[in-house]
N, C-alpha and C. Protein backbone atom coordinates (compact mmCIF):
# COMPACT_ATOMS: atom_id res chain seq x y z
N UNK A 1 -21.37 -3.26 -27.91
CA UNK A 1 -20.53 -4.37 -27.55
C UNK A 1 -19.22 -4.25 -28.31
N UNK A 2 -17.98 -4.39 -27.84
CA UNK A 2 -16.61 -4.16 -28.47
C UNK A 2 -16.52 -5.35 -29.05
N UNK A 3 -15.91 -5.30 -30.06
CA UNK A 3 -15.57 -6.61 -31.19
C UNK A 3 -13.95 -7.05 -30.44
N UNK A 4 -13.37 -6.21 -29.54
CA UNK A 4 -12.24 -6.81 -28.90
C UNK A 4 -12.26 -8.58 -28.60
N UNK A 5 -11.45 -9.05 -29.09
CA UNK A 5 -10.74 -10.39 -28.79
C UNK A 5 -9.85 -10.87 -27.54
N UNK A 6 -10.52 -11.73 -26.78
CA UNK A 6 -9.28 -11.69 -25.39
C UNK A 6 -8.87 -12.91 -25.79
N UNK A 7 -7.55 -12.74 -25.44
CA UNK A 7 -6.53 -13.70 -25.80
C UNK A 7 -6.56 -14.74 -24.75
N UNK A 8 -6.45 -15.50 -25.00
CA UNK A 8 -6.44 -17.19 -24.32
C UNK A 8 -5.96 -16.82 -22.87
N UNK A 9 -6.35 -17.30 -22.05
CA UNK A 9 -5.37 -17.25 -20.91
C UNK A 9 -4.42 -18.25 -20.60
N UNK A 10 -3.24 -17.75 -20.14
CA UNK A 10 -1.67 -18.67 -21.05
C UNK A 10 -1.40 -19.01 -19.25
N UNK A 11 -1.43 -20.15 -18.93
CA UNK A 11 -0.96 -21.30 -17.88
C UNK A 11 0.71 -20.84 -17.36
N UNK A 12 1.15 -20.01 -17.29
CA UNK A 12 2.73 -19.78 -17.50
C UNK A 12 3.39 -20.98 -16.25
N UNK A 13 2.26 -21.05 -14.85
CA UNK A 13 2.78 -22.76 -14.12
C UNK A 13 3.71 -23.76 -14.61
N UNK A 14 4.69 -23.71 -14.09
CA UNK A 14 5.11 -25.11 -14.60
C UNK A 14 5.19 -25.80 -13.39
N UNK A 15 5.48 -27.36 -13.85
CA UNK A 15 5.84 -28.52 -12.57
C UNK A 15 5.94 -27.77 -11.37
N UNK A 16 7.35 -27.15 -11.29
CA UNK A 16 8.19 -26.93 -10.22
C UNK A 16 7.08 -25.96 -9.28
N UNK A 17 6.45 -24.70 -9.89
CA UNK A 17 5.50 -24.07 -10.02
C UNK A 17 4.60 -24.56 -8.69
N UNK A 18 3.65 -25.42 -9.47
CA UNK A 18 2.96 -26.38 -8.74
C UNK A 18 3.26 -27.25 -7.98
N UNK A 19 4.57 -27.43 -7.69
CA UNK A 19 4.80 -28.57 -6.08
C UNK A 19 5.16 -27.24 -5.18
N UNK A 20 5.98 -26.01 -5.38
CA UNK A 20 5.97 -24.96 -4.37
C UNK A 20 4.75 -24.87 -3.84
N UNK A 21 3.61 -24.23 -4.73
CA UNK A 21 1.95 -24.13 -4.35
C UNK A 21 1.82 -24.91 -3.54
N UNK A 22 1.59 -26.19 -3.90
CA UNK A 22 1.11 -27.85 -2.78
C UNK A 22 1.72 -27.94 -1.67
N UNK A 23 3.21 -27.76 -1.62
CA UNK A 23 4.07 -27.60 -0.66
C UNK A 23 3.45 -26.86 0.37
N UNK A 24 3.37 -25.50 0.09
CA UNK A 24 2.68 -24.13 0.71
C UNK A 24 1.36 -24.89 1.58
N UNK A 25 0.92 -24.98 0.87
CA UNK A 25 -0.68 -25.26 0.68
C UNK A 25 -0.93 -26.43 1.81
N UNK A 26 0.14 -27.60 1.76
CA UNK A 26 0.09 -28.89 2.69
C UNK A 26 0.60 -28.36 3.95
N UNK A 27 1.90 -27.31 3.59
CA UNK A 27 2.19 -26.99 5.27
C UNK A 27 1.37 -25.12 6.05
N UNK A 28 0.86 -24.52 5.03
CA UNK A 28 -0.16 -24.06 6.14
C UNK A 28 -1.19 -23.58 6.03
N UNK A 29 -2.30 -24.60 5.02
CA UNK A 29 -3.51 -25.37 4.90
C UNK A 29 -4.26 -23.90 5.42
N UNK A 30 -4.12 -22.79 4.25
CA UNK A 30 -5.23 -21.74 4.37
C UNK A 30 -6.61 -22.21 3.92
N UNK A 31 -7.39 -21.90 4.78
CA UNK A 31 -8.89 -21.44 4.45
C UNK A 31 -9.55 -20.56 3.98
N UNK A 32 -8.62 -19.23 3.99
CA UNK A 32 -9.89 -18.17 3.19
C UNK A 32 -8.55 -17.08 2.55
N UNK A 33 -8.93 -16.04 1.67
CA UNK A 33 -8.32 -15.55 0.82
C UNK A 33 -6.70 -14.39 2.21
N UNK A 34 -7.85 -14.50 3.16
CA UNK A 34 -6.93 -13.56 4.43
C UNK A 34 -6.12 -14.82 5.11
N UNK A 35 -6.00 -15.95 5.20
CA UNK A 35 -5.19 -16.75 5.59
C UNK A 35 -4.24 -16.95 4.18
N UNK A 36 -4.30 -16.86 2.89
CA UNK A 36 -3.66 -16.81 2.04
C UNK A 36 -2.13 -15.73 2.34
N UNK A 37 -3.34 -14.59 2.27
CA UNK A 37 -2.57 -13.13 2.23
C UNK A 37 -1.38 -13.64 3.52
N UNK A 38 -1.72 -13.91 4.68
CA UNK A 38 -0.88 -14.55 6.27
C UNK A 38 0.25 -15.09 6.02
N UNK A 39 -0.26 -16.10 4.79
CA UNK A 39 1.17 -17.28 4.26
C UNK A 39 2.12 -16.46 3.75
N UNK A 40 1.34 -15.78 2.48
CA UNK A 40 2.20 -15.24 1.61
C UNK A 40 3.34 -14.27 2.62
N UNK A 41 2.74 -13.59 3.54
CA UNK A 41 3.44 -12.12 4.21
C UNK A 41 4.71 -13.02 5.28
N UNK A 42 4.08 -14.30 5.51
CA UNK A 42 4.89 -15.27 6.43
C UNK A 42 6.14 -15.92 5.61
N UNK A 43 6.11 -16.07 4.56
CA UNK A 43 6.82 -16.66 3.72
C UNK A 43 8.20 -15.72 2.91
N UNK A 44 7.52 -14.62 2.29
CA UNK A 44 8.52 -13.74 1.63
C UNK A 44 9.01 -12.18 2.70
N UNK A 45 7.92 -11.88 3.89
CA UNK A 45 8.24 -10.51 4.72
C UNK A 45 10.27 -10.55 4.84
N UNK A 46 10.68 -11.77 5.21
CA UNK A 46 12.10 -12.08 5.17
C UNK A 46 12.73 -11.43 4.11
N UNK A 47 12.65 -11.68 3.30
CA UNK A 47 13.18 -11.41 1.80
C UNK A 47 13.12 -9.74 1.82
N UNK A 48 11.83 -9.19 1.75
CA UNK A 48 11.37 -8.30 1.37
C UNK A 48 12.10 -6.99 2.82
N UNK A 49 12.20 -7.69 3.51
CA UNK A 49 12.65 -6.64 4.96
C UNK A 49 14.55 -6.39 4.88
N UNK A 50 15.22 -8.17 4.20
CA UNK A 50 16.22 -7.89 3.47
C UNK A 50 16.83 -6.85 2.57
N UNK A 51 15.88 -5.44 2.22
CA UNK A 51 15.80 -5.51 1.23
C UNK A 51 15.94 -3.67 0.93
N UNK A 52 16.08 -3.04 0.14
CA UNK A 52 16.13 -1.24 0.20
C UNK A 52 16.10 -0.54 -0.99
N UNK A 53 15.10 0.29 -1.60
CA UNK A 53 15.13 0.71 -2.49
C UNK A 53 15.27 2.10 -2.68
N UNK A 54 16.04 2.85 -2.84
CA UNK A 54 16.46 4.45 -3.67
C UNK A 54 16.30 4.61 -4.85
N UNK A 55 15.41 5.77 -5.13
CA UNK A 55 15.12 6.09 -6.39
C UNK A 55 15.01 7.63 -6.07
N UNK A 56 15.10 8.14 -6.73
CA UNK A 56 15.47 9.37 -7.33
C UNK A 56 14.41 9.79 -8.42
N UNK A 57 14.03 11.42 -7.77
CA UNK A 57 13.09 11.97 -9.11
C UNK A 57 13.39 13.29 -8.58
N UNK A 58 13.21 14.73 -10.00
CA UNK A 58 13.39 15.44 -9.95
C UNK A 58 12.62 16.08 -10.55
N UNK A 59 11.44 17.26 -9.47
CA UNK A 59 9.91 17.65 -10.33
C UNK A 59 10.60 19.20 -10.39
N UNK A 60 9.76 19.75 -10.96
CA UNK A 60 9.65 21.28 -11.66
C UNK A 60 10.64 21.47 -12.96
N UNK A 61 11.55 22.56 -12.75
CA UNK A 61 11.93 22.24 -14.48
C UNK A 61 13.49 21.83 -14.01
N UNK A 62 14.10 21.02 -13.01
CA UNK A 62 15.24 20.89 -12.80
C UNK A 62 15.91 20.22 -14.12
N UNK A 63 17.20 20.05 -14.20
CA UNK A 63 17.80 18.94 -14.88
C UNK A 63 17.48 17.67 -14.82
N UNK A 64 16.47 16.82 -15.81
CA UNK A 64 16.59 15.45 -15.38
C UNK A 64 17.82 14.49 -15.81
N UNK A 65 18.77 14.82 -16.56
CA UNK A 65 20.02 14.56 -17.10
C UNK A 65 21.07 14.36 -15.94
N UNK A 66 21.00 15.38 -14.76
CA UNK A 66 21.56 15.53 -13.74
C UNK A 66 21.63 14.49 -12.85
N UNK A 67 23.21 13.87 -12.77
CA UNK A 67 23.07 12.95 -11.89
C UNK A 67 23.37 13.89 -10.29
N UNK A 68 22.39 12.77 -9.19
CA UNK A 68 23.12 13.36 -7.62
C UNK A 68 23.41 12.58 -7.17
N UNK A 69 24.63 12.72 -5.96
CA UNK A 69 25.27 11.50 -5.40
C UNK A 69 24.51 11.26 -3.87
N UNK A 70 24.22 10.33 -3.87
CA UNK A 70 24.17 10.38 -2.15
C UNK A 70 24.73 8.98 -1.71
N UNK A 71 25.05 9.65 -0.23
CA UNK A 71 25.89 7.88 0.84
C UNK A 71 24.89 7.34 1.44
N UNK A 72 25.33 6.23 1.63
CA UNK A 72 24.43 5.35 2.75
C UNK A 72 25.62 4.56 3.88
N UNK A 73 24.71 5.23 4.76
CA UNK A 73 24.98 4.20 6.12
C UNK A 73 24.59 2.98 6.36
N UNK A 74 24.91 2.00 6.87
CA UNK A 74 24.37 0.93 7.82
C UNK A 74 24.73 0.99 9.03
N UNK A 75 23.75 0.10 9.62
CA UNK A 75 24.42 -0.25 10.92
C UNK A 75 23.28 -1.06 11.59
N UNK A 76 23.63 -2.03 12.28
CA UNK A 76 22.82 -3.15 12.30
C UNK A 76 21.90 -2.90 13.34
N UNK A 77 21.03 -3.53 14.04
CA UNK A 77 19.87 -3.67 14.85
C UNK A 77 20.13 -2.96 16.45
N UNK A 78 21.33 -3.58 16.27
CA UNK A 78 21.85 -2.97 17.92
C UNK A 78 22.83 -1.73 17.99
N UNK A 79 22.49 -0.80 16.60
CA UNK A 79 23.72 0.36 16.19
C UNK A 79 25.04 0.18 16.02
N UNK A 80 25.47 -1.15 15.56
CA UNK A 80 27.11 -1.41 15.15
C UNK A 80 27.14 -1.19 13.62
N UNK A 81 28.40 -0.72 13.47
CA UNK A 81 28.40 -0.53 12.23
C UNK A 81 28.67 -2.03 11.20
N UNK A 82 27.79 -1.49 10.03
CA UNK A 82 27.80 -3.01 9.12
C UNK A 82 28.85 -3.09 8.55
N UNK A 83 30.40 -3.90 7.88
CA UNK A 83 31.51 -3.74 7.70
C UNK A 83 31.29 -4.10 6.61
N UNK A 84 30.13 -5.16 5.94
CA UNK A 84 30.23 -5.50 4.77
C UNK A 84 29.57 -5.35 3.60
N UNK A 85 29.81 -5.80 2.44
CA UNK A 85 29.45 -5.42 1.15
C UNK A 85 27.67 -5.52 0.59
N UNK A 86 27.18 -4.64 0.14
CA UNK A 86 25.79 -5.28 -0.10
C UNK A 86 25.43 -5.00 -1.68
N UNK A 87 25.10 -6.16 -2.59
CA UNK A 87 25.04 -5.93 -4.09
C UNK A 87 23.74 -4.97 -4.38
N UNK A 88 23.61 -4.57 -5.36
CA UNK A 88 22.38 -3.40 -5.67
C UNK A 88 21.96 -3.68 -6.83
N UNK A 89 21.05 -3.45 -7.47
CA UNK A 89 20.37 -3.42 -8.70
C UNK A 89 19.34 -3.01 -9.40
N UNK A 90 19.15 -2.32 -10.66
CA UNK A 90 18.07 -1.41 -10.83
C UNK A 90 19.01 -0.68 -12.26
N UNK A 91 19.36 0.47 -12.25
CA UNK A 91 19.67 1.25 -13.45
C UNK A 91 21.12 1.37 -13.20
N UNK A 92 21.92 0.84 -12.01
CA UNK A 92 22.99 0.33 -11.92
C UNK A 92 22.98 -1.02 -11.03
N UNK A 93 24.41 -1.40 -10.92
CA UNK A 93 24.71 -3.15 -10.58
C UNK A 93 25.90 -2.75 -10.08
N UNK A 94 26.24 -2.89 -8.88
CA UNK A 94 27.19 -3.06 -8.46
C UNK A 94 27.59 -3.10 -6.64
N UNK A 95 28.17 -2.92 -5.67
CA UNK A 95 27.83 -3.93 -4.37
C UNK A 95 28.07 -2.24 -3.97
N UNK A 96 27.83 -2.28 -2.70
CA UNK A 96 27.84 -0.88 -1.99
C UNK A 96 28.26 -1.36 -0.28
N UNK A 97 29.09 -0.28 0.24
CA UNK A 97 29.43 -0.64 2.00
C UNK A 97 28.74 0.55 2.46
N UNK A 98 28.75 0.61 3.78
CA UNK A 98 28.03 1.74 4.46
C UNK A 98 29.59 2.93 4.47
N UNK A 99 28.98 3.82 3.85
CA UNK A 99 29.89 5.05 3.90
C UNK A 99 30.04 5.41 2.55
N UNK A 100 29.94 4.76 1.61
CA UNK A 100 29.90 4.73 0.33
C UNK A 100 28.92 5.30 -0.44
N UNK A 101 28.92 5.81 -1.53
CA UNK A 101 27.70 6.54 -2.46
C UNK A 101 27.29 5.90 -3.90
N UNK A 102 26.57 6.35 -4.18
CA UNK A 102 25.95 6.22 -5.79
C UNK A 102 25.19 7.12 -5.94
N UNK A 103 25.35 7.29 -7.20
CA UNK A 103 25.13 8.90 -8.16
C UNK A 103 23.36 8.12 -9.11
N UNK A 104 22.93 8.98 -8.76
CA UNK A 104 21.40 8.70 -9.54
C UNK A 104 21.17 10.24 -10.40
N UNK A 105 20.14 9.66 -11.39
CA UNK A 105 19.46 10.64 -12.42
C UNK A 105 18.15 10.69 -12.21
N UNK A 106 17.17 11.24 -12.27
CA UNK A 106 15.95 11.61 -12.26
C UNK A 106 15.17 10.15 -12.79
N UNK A 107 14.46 9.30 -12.11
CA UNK A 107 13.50 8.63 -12.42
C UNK A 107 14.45 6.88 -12.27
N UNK A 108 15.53 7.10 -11.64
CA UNK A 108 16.63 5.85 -11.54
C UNK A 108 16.27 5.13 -9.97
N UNK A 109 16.82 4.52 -9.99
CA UNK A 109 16.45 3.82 -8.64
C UNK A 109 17.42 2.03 -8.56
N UNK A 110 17.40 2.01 -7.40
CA UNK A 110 18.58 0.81 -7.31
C UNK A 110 18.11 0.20 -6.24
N UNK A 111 17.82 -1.22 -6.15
CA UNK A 111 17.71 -2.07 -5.14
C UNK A 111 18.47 -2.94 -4.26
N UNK A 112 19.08 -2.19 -3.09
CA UNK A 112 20.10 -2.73 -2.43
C UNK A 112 19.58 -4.16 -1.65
N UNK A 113 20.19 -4.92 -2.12
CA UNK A 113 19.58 -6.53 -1.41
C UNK A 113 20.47 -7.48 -0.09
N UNK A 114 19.91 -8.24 0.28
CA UNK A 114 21.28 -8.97 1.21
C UNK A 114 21.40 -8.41 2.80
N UNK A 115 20.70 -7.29 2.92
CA UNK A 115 20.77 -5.96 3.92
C UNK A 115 20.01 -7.62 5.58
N UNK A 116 21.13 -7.39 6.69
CA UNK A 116 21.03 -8.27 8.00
C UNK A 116 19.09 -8.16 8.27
N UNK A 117 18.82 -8.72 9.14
CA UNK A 117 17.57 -8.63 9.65
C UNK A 117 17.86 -7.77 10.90
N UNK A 118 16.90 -6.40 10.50
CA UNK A 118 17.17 -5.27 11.11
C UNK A 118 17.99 -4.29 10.98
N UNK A 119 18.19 -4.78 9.76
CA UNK A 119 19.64 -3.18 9.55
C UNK A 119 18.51 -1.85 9.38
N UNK A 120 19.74 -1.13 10.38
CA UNK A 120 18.93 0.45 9.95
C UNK A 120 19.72 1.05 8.64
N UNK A 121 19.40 2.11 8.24
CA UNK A 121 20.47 2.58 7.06
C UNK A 121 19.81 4.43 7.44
N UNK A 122 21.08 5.46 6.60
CA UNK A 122 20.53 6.92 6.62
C UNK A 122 20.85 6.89 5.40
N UNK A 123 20.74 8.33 4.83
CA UNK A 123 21.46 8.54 3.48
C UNK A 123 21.68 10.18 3.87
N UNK A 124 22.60 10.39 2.86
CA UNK A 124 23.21 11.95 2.92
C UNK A 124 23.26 12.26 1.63
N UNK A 125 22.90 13.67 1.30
CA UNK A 125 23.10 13.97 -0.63
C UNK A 125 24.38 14.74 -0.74
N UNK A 126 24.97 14.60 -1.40
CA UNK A 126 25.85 15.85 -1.58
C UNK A 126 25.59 16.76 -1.49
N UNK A 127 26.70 17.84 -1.19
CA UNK A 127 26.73 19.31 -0.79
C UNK A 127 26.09 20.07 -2.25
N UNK A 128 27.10 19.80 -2.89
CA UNK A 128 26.86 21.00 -4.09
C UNK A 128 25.98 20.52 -4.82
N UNK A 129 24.65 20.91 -4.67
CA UNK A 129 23.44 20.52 -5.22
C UNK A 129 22.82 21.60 -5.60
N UNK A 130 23.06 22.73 -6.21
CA UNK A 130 22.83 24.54 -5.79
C UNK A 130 21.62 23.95 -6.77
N UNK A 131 20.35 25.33 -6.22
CA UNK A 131 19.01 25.12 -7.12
C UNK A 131 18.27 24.40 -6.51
N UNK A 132 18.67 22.86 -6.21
CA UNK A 132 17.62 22.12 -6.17
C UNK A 132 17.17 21.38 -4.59
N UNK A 133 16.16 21.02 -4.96
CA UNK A 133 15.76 20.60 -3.00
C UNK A 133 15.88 19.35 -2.86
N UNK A 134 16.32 18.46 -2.57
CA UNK A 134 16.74 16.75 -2.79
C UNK A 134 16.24 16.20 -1.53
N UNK A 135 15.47 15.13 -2.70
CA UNK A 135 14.90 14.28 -1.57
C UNK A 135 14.87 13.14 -2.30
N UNK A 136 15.02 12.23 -1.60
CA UNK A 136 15.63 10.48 -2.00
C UNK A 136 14.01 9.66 -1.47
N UNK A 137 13.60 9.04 -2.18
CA UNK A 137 12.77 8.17 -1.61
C UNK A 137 13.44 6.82 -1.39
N UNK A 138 13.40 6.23 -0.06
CA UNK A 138 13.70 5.14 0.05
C UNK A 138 12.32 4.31 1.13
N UNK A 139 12.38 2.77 0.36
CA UNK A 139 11.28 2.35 1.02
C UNK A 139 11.59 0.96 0.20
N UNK A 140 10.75 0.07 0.65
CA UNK A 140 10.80 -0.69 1.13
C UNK A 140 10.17 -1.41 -0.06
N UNK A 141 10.66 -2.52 -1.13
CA UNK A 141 9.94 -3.14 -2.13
C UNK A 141 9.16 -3.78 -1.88
């Protein structure tokens, strides 16, 4: 038997906390843990579809010091191009347009937010990348 000690379990709820829950809860009165999961995916999928993440990693013995640049496109649901600004955040902060780039390092990643309902996006890496094989994960937080 481990002599380990578990620490209290700490309430972090507050007020506000608990009228969101009730709120939830009064307007769509789940019954089982899969009508939970329904609310939750009904409630935040918006947010979360808003939403784009790039990160960057670099396996075998490349440079992880090495920053690479790549662009991103937009363009909205019906293929027009998106004209406006979208903020980002992660290991940099700062707003990004479609045509525009940011430079990542091995294990960095940036969360572009604000993105229309239905934007498509591409990305492109820079040319002079000699050595290495680049690939961007982007997906979806």
């Amino acid at each position: 038997m481990s002599n380990a000690r578990m620490a209290p379990c700490k309430n972090k709820r507050g007020e506000a906390s608990r009228a969101i829950a009730q709120a939830i809860i009064k307007q769509y009165q789940p019954k089982s843990a899969e009508d939970i999961q329904d609310t939750l995916r009904d409630i935040f999928s918006p947010m979360v579809e808003a939403m784009l993440v790039l990160q960057k990693t670099v396996t075998g013995s490349g440079d992880v010091n090495r920053e690479f640049t790549f662009s991103v496109t937009f363009s909205g649901k019906d293929g027009s191009a998106l004209n406006e600004r979208f903020p980002y955040d992660g290991d940099r902060q700062r707003t990004i347009a479609s045509g525009e780039s940011v430079a990542l390092m091995h294990g960095q990643h940036i969360l572009i937010t604000d993105l229309p309902d239905g934007a498509r996006y591409t990305t492109e890496r820079e040319a002079k990348q000699e050595g290495y094989t680049t690939r961007l994960k982007l997906r979806k937080p």
